[in-house]
Structures are given as structure tokens and as C-alpha cells.
Protein backbone atom coordinates (compact mmCIF):
# COMPACT_ATOMS: atom_id res chain seq x y z
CA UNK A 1 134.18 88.14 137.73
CA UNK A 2 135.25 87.82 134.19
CA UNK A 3 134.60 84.32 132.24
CA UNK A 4 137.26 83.55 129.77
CA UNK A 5 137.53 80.76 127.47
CA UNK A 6 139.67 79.68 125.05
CA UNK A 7 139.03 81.03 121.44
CA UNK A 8 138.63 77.53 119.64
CA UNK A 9 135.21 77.72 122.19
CA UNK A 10 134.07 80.53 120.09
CA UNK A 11 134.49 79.17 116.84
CA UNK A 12 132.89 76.08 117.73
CA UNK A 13 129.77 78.39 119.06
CA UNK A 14 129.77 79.95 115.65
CA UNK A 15 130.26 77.15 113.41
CA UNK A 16 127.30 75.49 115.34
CA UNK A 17 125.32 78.55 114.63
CA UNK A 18 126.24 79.15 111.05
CA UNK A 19 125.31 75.82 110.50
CA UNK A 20 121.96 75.73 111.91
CA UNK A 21 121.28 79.20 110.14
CA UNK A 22 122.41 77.36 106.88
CA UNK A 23 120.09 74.01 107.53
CA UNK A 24 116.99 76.53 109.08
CA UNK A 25 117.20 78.63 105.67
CA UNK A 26 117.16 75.69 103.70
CA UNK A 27 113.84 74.51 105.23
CA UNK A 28 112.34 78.05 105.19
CA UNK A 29 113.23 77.96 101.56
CA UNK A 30 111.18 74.56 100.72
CA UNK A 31 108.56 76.09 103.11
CA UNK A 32 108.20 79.20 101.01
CA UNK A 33 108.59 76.95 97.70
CA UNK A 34 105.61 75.05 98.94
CA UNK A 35 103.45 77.42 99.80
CA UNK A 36 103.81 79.13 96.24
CA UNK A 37 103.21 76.24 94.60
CA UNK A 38 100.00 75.24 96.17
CA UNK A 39 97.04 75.47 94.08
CA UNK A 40 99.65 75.83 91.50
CA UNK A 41 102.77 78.12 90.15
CA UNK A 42 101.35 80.00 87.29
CA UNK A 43 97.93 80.01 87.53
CA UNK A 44 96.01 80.28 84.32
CA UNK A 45 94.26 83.63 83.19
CA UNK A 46 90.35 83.46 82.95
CA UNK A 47 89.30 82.67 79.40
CA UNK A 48 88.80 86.20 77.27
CA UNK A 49 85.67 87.32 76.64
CA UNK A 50 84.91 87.14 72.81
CA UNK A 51 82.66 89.52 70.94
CA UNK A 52 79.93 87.83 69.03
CA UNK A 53 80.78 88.78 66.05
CA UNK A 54 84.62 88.11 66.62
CA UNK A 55 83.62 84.39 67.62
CA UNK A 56 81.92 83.78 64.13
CA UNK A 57 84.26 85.34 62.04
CA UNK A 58 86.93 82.73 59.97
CA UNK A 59 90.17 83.62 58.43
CA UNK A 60 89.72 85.74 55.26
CA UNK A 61 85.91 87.04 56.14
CA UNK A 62 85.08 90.76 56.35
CA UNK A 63 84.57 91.80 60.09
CA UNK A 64 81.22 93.25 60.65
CA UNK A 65 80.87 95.76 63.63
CA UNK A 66 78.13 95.74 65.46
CA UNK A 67 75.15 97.26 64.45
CA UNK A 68 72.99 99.99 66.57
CA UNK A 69 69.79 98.89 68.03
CA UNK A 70 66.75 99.89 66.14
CA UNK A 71 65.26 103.74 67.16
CA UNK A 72 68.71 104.03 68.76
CA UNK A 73 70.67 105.95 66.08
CA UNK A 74 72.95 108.77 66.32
């Protein structure tokens, strides 16, 4: 047995395929798109943690490192 069809047969197959492939990777696109988005893109970095003495400080003061605790010295 041997099947033969005409060639336009083929191309039609592939066409229908390539065009599926095209309209499926559009959708698995928006899927991924989605999914990145939830809960949101760019998701904010925790707040820093400030020293205490940074915290006080305002433009044009001396910065004043912290200080050993008493009997602690050396």
C-alpha cells in the first residue's frame, strides 16, 4: 500500500498547524504574563533597617558612632 496525496494536502496540513502553533503560543504567552504579574511585577524590597543613630541624624550634624557598653571596653 502506499497513500499518496496531492501536495496542496500538505500545505494545507501545515498551514493549519503553523497556525495553531502561532494562536497556542500567543495564549501561553498571556498565560506566562499573568502568572508573573500576580501579586505584582516588581515587588518592593523590605524597608532597610536604620541604625539608631543614623535615624536621628539631620543634614549637616556630626555622626556619632556608637558607643561601647559600660565594663565592655577594649
Amino acid at each position: 500500500w502506499i497513500l499518496s496525496l496531492p501536495l496542496w494536502v500538505y500545505r494545507v496540513l501545515m498551514l493549519g498547524w503553523a497556525l495553531w502553533l502561532a494562536f497556542a503560543l500567543l495564549g501561553w504567552l498571556r498565560w506566562g504574563w499573568e502568572a508573573l504579574q500576580q501579586g505584582g511585577l516588581w515587588r518592593a524590597l523590605p524597608p532597610r533597617r536604620r541604625h539608631a543613630t543614623a535615624a536621628g541624624n539631620r543634614a549637616g550634624e556630626a555622626h556619632n558612632p556608637p558607643q561601647p557598653p559600660p565594663g565592655r571596653e577594649g
